[in-house]
C-alpha atoms as a PDB file:
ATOM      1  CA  UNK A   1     179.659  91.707 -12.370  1.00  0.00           C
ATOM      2  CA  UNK A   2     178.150  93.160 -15.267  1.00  0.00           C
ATOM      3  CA  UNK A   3     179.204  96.387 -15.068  1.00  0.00           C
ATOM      4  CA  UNK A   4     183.106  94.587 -14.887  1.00  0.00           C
ATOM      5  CA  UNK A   5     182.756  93.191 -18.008  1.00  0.00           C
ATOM      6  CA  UNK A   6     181.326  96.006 -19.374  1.00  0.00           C
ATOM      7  CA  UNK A   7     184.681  98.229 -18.560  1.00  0.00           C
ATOM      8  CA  UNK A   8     186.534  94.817 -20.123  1.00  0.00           C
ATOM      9  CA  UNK A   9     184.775  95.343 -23.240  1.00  0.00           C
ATOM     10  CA  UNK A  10     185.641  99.274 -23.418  1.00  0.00           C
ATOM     11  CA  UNK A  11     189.222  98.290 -22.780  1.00  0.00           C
ATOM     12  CA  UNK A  12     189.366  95.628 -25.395  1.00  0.00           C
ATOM     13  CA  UNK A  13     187.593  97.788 -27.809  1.00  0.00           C
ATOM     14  CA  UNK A  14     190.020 100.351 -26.940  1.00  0.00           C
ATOM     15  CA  UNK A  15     193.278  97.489 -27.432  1.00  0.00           C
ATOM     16  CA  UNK A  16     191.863  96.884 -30.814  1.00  0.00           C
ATOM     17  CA  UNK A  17     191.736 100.759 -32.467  1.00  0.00           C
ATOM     18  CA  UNK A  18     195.148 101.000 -31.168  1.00  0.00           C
ATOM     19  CA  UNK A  19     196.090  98.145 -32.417  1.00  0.00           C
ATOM     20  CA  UNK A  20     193.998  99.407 -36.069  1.00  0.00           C
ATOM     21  CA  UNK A  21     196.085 102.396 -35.765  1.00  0.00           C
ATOM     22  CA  UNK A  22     199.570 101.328 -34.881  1.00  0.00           C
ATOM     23  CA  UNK A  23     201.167 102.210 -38.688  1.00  0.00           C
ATOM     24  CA  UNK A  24     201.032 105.370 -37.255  1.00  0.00           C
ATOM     25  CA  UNK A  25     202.490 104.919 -34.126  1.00  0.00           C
ATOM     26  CA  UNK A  26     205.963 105.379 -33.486  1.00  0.00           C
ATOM     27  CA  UNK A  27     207.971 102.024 -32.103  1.00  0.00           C
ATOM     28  CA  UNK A  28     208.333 103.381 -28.347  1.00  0.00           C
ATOM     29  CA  UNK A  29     204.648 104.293 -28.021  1.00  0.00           C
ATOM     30  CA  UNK A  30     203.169 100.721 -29.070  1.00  0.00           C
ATOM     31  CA  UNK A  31     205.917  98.950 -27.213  1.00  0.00           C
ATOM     32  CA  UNK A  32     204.671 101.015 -24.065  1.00  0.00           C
ATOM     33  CA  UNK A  33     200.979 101.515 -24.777  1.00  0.00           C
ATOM     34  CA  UNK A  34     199.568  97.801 -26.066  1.00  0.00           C
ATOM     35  CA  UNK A  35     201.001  96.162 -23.374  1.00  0.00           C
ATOM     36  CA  UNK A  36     199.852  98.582 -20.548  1.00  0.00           C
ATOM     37  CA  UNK A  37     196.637  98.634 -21.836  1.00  0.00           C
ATOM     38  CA  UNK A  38     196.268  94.768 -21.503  1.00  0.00           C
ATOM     39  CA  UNK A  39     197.681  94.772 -18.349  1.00  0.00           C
ATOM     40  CA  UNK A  40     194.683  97.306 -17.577  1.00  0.00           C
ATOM     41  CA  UNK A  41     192.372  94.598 -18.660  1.00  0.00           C
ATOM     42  CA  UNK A  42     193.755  91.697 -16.448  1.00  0.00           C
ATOM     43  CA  UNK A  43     193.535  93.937 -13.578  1.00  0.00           C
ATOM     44  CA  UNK A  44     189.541  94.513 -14.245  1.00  0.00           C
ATOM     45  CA  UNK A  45     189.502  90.709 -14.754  1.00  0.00           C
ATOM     46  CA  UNK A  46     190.550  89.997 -11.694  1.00  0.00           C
ATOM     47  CA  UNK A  47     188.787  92.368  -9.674  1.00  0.00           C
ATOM     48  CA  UNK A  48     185.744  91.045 -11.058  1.00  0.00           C
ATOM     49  CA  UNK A  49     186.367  87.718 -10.468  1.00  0.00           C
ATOM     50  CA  UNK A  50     187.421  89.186  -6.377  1.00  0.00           C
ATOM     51  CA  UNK A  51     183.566  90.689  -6.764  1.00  0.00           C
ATOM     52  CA  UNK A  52     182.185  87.058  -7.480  1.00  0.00           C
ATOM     53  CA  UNK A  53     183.813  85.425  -4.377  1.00  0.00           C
ATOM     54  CA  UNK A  54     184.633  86.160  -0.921  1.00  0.00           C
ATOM     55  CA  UNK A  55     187.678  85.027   0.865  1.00  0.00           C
ATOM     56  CA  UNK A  56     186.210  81.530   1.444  1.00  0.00           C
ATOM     57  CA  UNK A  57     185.160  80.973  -2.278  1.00  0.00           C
ATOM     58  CA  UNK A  58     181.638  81.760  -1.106  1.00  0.00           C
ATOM     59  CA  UNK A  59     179.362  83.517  -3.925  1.00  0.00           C
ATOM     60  CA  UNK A  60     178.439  87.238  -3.362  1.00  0.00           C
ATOM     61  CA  UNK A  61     175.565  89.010  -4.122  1.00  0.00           C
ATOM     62  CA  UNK A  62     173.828  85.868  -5.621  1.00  0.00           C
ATOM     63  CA  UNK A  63     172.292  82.360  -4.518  1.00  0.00           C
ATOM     64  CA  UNK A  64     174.282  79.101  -4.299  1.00  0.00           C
ATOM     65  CA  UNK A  65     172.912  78.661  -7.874  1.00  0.00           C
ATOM     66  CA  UNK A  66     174.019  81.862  -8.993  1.00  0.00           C
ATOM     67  CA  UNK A  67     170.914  83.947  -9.373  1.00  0.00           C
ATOM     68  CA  UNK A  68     171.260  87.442  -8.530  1.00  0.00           C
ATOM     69  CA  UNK A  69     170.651  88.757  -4.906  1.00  0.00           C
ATOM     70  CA  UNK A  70     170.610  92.399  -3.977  1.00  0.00           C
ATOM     71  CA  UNK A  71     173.075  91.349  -0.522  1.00  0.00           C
ATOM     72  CA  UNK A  72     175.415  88.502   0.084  1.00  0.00           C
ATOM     73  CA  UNK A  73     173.393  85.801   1.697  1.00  0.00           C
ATOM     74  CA  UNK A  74     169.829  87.972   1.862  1.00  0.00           C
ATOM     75  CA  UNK A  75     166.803  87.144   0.251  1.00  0.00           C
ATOM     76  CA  UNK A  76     165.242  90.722   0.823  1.00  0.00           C
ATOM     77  CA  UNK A  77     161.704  90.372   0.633  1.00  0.00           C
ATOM     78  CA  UNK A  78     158.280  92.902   0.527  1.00  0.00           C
ATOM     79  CA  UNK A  79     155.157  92.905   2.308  1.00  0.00           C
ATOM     80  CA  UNK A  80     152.656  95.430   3.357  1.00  0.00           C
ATOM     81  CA  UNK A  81     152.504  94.537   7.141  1.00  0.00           C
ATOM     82  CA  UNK A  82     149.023  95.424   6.731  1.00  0.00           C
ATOM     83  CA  UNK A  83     146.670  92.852   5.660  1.00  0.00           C
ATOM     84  CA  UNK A  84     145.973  90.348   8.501  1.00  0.00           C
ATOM     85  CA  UNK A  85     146.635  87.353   8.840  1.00  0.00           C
ATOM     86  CA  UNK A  86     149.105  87.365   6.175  1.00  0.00           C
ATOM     87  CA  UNK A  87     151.312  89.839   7.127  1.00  0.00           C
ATOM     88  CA  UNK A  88     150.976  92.536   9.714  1.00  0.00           C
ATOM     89  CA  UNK A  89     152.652  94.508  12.306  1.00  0.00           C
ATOM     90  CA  UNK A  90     153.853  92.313  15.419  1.00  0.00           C
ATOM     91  CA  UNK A  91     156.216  94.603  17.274  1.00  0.00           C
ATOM     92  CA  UNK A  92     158.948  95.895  15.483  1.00  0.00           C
ATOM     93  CA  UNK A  93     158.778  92.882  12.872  1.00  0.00           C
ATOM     94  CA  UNK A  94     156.170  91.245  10.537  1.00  0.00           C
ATOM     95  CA  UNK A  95     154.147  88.215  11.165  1.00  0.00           C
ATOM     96  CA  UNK A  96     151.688  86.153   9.504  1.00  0.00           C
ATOM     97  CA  UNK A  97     151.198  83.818   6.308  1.00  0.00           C
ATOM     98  CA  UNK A  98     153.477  85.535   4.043  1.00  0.00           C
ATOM     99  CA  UNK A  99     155.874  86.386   6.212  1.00  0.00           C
ATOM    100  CA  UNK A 100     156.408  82.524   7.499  1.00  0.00           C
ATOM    101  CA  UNK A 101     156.073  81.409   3.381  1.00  0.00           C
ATOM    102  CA  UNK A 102     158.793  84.349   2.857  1.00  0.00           C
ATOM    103  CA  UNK A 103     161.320  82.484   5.603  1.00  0.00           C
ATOM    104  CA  UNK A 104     160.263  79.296   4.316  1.00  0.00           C
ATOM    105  CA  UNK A 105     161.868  80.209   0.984  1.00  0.00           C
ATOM    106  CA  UNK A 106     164.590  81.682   2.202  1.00  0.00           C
ATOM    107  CA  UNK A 107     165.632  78.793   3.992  1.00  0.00           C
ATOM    108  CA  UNK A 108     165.203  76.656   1.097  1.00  0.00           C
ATOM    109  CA  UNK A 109     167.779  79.259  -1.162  1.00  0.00           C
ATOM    110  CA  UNK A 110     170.109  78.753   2.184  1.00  0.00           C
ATOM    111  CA  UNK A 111     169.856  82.855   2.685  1.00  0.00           C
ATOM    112  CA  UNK A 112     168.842  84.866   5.647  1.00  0.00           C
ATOM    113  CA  UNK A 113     165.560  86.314   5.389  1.00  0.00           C
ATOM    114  CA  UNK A 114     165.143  90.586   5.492  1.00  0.00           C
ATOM    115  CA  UNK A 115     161.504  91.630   5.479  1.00  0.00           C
ATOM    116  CA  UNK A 116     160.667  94.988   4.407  1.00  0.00           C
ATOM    117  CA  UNK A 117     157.469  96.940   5.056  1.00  0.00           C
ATOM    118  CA  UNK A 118     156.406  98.883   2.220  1.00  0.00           C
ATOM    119  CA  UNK A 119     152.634 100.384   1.357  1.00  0.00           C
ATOM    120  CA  UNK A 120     151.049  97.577  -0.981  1.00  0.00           C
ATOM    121  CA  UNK A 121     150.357 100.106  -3.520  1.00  0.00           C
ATOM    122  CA  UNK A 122     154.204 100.375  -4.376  1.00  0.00           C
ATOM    123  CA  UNK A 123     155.235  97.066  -4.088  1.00  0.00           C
ATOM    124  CA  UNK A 124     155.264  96.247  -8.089  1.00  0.00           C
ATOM    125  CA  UNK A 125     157.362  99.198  -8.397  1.00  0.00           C
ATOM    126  CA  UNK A 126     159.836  98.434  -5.926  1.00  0.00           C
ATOM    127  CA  UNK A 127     160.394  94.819  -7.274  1.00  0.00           C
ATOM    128  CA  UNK A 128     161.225  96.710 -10.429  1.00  0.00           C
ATOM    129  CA  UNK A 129     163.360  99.294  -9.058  1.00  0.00           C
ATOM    130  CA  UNK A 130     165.146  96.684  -7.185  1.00  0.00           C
ATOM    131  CA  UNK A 131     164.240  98.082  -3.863  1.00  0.00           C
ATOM    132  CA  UNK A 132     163.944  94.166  -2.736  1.00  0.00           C
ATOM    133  CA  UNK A 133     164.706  90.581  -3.697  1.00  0.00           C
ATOM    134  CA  UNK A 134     160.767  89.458  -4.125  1.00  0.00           C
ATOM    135  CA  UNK A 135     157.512  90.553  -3.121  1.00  0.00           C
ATOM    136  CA  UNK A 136     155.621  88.177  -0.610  1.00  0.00           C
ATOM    137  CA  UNK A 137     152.350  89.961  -0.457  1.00  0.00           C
ATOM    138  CA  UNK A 138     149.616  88.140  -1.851  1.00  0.00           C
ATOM    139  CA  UNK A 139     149.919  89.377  -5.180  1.00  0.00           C
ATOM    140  CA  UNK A 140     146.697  88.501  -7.466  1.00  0.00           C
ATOM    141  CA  UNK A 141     148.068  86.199 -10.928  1.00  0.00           C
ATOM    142  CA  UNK A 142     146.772  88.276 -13.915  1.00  0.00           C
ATOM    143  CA  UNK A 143     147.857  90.157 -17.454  1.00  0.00           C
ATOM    144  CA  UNK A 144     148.690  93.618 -16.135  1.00  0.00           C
ATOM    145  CA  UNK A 145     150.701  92.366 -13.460  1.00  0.00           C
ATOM    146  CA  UNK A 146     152.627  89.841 -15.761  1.00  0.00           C
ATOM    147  CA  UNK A 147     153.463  93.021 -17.603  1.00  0.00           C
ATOM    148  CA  UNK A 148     155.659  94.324 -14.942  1.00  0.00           C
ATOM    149  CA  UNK A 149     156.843  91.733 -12.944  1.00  0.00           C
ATOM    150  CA  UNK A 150     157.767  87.102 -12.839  1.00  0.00           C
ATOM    151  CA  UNK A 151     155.110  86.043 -11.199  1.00  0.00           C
ATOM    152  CA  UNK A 152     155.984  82.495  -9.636  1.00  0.00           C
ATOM    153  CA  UNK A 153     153.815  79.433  -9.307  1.00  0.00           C
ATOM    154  CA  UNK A 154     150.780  79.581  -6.938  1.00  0.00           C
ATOM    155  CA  UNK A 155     151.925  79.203  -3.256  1.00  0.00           C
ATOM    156  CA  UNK A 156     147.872  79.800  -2.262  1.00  0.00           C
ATOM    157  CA  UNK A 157     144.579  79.709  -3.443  1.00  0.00           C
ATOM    158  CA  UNK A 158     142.150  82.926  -2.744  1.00  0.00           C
ATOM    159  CA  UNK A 159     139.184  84.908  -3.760  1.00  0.00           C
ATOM    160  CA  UNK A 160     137.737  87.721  -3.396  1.00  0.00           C
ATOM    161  CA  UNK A 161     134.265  88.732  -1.334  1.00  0.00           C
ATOM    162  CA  UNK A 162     131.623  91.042  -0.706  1.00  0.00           C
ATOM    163  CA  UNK A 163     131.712  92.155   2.872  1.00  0.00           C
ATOM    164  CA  UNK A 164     128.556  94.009   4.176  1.00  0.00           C
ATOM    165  CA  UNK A 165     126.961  95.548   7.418  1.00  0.00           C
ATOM    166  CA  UNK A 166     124.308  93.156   9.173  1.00  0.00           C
ATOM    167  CA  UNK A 167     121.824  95.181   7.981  1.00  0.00           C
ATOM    168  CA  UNK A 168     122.753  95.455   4.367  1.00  0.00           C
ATOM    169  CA  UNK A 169     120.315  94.495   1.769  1.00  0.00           C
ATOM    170  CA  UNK A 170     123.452  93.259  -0.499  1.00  0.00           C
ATOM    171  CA  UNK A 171     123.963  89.522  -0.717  1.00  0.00           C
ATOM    172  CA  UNK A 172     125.104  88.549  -4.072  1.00  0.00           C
ATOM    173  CA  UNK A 173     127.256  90.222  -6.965  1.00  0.00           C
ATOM    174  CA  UNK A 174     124.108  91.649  -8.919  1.00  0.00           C
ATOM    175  CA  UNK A 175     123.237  93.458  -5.712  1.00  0.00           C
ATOM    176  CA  UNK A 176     126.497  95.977  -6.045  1.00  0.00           C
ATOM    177  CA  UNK A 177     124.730  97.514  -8.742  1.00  0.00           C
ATOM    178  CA  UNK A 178     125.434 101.212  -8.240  1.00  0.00           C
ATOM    179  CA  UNK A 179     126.649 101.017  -4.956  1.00  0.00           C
ATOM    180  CA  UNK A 180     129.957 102.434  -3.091  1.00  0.00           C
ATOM    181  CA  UNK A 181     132.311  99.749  -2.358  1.00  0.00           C
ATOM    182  CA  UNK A 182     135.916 100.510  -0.773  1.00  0.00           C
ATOM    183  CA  UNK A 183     138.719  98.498  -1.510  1.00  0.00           C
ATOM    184  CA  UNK A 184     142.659  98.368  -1.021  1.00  0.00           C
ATOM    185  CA  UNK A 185     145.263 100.527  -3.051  1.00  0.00           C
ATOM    186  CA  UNK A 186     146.945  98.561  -5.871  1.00  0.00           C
ATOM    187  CA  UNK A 187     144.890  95.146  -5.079  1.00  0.00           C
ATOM    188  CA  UNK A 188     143.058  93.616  -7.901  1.00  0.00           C
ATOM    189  CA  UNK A 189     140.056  94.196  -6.173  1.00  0.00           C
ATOM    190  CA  UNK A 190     139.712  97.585  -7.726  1.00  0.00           C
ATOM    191  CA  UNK A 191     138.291  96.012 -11.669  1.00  0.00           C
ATOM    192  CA  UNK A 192     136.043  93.594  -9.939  1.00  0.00           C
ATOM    193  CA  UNK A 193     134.318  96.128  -7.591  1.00  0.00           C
ATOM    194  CA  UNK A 194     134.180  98.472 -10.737  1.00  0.00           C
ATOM    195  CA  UNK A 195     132.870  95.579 -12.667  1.00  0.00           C
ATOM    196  CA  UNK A 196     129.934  95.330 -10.663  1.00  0.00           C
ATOM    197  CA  UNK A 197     128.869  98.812  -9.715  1.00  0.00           C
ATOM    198  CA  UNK A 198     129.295 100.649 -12.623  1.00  0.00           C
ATOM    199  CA  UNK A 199     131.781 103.124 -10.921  1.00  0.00           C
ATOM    200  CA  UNK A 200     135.036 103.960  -9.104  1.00  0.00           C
ATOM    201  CA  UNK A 201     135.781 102.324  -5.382  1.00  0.00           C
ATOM    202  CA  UNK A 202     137.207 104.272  -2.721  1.00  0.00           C
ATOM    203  CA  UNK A 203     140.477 103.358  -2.047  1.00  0.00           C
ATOM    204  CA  UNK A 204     142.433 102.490   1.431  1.00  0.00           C
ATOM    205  CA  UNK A 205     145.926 101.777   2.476  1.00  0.00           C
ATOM    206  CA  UNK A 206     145.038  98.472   3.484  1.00  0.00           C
ATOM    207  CA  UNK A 207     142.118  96.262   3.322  1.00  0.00           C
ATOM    208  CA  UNK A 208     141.775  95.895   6.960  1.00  0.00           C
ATOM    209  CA  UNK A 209     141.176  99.569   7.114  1.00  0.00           C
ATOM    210  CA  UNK A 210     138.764 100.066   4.545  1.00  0.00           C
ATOM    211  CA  UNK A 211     136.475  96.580   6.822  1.00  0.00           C
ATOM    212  CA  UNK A 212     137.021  98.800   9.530  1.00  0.00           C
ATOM    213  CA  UNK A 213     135.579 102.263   7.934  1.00  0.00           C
ATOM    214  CA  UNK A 214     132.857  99.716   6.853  1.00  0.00           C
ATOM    215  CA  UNK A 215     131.840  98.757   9.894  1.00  0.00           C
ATOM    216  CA  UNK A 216     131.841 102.375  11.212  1.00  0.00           C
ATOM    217  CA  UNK A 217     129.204 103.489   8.611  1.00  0.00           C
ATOM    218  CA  UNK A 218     130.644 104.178   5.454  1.00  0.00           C
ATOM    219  CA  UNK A 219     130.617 102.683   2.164  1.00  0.00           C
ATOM    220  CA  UNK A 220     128.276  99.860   0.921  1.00  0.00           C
ATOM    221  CA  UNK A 221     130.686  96.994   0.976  1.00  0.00           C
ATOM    222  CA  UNK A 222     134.247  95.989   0.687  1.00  0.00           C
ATOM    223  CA  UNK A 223     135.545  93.479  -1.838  1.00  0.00           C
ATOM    224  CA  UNK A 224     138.529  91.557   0.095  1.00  0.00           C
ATOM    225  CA  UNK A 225     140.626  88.368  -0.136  1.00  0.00           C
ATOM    226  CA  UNK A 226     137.859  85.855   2.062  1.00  0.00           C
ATOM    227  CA  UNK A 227     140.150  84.932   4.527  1.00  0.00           C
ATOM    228  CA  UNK A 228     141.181  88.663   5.533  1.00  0.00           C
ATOM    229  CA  UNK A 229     136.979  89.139   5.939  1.00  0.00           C
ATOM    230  CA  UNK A 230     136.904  86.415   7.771  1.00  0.00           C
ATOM    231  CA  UNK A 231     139.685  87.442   9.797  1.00  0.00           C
ATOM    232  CA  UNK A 232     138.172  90.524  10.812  1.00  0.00           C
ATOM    233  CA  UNK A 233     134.739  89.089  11.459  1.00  0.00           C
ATOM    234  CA  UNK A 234     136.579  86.846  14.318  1.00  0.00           C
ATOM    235  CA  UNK A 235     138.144  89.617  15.938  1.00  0.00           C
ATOM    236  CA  UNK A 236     134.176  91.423  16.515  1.00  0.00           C
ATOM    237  CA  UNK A 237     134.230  93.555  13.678  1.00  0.00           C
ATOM    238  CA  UNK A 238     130.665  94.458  12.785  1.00  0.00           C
ATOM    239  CA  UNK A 239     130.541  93.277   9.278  1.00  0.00           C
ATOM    240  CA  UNK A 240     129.164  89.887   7.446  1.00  0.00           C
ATOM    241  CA  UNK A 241     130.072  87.588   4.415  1.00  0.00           C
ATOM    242  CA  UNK A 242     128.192  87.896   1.591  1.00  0.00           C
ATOM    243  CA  UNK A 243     128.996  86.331  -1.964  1.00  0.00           C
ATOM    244  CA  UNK A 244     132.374  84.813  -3.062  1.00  0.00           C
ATOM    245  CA  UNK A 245     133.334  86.397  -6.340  1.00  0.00           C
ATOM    246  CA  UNK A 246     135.539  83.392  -7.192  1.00  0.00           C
ATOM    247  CA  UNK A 247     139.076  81.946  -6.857  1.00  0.00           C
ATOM    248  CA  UNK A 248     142.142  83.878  -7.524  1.00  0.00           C
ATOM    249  CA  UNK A 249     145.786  82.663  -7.665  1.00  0.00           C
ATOM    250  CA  UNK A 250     148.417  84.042  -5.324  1.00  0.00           C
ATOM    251  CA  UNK A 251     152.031  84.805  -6.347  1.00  0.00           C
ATOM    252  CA  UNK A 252     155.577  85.708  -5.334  1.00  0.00           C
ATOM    253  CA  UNK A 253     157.034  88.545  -7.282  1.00  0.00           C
ATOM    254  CA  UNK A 254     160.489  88.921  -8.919  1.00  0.00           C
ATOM    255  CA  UNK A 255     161.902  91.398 -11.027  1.00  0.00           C
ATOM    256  CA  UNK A 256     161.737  90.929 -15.031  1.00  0.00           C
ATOM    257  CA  UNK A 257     165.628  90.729 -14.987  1.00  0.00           C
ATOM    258  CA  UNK A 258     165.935  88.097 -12.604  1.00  0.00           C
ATOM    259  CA  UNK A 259     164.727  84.562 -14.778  1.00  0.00           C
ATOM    260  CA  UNK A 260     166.710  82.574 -12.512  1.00  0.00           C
ATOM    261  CA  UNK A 261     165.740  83.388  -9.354  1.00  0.00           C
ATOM    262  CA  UNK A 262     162.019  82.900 -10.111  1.00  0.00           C
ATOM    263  CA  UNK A 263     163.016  79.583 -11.124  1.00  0.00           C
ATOM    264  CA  UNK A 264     164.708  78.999  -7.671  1.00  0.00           C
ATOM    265  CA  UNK A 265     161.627  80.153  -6.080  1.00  0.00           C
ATOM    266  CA  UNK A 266     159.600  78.028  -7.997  1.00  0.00           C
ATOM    267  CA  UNK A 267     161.724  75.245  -6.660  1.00  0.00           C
ATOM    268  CA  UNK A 268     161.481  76.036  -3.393  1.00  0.00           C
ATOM    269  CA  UNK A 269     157.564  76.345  -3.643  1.00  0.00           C
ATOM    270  CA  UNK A 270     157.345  72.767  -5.238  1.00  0.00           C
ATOM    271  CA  UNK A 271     159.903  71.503  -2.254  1.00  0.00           C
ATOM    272  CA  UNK A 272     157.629  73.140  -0.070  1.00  0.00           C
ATOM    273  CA  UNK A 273     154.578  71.720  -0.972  1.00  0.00           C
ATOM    274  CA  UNK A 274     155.776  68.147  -0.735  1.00  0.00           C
ATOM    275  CA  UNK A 275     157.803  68.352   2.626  1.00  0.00           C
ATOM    276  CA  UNK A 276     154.369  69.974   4.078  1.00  0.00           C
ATOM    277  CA  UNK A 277     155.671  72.715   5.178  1.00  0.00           C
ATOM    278  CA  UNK A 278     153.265  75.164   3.569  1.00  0.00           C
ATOM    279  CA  UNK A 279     150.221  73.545   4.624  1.00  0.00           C
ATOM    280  CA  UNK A 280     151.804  73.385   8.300  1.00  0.00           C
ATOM    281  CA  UNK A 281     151.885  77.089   8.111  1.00  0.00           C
ATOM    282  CA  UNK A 282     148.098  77.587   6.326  1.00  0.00           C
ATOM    283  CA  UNK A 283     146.633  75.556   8.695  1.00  0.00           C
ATOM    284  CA  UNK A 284     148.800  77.528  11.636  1.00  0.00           C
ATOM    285  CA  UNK A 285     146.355  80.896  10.541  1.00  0.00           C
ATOM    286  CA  UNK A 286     143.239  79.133   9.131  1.00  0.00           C
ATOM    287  CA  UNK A 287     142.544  76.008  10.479  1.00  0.00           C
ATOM    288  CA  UNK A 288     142.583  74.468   6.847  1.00  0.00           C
ATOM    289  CA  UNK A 289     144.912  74.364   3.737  1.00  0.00           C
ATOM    290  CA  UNK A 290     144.609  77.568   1.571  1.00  0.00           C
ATOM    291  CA  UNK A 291     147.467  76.372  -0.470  1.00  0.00           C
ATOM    292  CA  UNK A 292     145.528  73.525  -2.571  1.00  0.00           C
ATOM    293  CA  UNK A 293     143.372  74.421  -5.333  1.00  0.00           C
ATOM    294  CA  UNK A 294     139.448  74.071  -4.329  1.00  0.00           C
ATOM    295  CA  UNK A 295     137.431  72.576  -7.130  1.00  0.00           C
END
């Protein structure tokens, strides 16, 4: 639609210097020329406005309240598929926390729901490339995100943890002091284990990964979201819970360009909060409500 109006504007910029310069044109050329070229413009007009609807009247490429959508009656959404429970590989599709919050939403903006799998690490960029709609993945409120991306309302509550082997002598934040601690690509888990031991993490694809290459020996600890530790921990994985490093807020991301659909989501969000339906799905992977603020 943009790019319509943005040919409409040549055009009528073009109308106008002929119009400027039609002293010098002879009678036959500005009877023939003028005319054609506004005839040029209603043309674009109207394919624009064919762009905006589809045979039934229905919008394309946006939301019943006209935000922009990347595909007619898609909300296209991103998550890793690799940070259990919230969203990870189950057959051929994603499952988990995010996933069901991402469907949630989509139902609320009365559009089917596309998940795409995409390494965490790129997710920001792809929101701003417009590979997808939103991101659904867990993403950490702060400044440097807010720099690239609308971050909507809260839709859950985390924090990050130390995660150590039984036989660690690490328990509490003071205690990372100099030591190696692994963490996910792109997570905001990288400054706080920096923070605290004085030096660069080593980085993994995922966070579940980087628990598992703990438990196998390497590294000191792993800074994760609590509820992905914990995760792990159920499943037999050799590690422990140390020290919570405090509460972090969680996120949907939209593209800078796109004020109105953040709103939407926002919306949705709120209307999912009070019908419920997000602490139905919280309490689905963690026995308790995630999406409440804990005092």
């Amino acid at each position: 639609m943009v790019r319509c109006y943005t040919y409409l504007k040549a055009y009528f910029l073009l109308i106008w210097r002929t119009a400027e310069k039609e002293e010098k044109l002879i009678i036959k050329k500005r009877r023939f020329w003028v005319p054609a070229l506004f005839s040029v413009a209603v043309l674009l007009l109207s394919s624009c406005g064919s762009n905006e609807t589809n045979g039934n009247g229905d919008k394309r490429n946006s939301t019943a309240k006209g935000s922009p959508i990347l595909e007619d009656g898609k909300f296209i959404f991103a998550a890793s598929g690799e940070f259990h429970p919230f969203s990870y590989m189950d057959g051929n599709q994603m499952s988990g926390f995010d996933i069901d919050v991402g469907n949630a939403i989509s139902d609320k903006l009365g559009l089917e729901p596309i998940q795409k799998k995409y390494k965490f690490a790129g997710i920001v960029e792809g929101v701003k490339s417009g590979k997808f709609d939103a991101a659904v993945a867990s993403h950490t409120i702060n400044e440097e995100r807010k720099k690239h991306v609308l971050l909507s309302k809260p839709y859950y509550y985390s924090g990050p943890q130390i995660f150590t082997r039984p036989e660690a002598d690490i328990q509490h934040a003071d205690d990372l002091k100099g030591k190696e601690i692994a963490v996910s690509k792109g997570s905001s888990y990288a400054d706080i284990a920096k923070e605290h031991s004085g030096q660069e993490p080593k980085y993994y694809d995922s966070d579940v990964v980087a628990l598992e290459a703990l438990a196998n020996g390497k590294h000191d600890a792993v800074v994760t979201d609590f509820a992905t530790g914990a995760e792990a921990m159920k499943k037999k994985l050799k590690i422990e819970a140390q020290e919570r490093l405090g509460q972090s807020e969680q996120a949907i991301a939209v593209s800078k360009e796109n004020e109105q659909l953040i709103k939407e989501i926002n919306d949705a969000i709120d209307a999912l909060k009070k019908d419920g339906t997000l602490k139905q799905i919280s309490e689905k992977y963690f026995d308790e409500d995630i999406t409440v603020k804990q005092n």
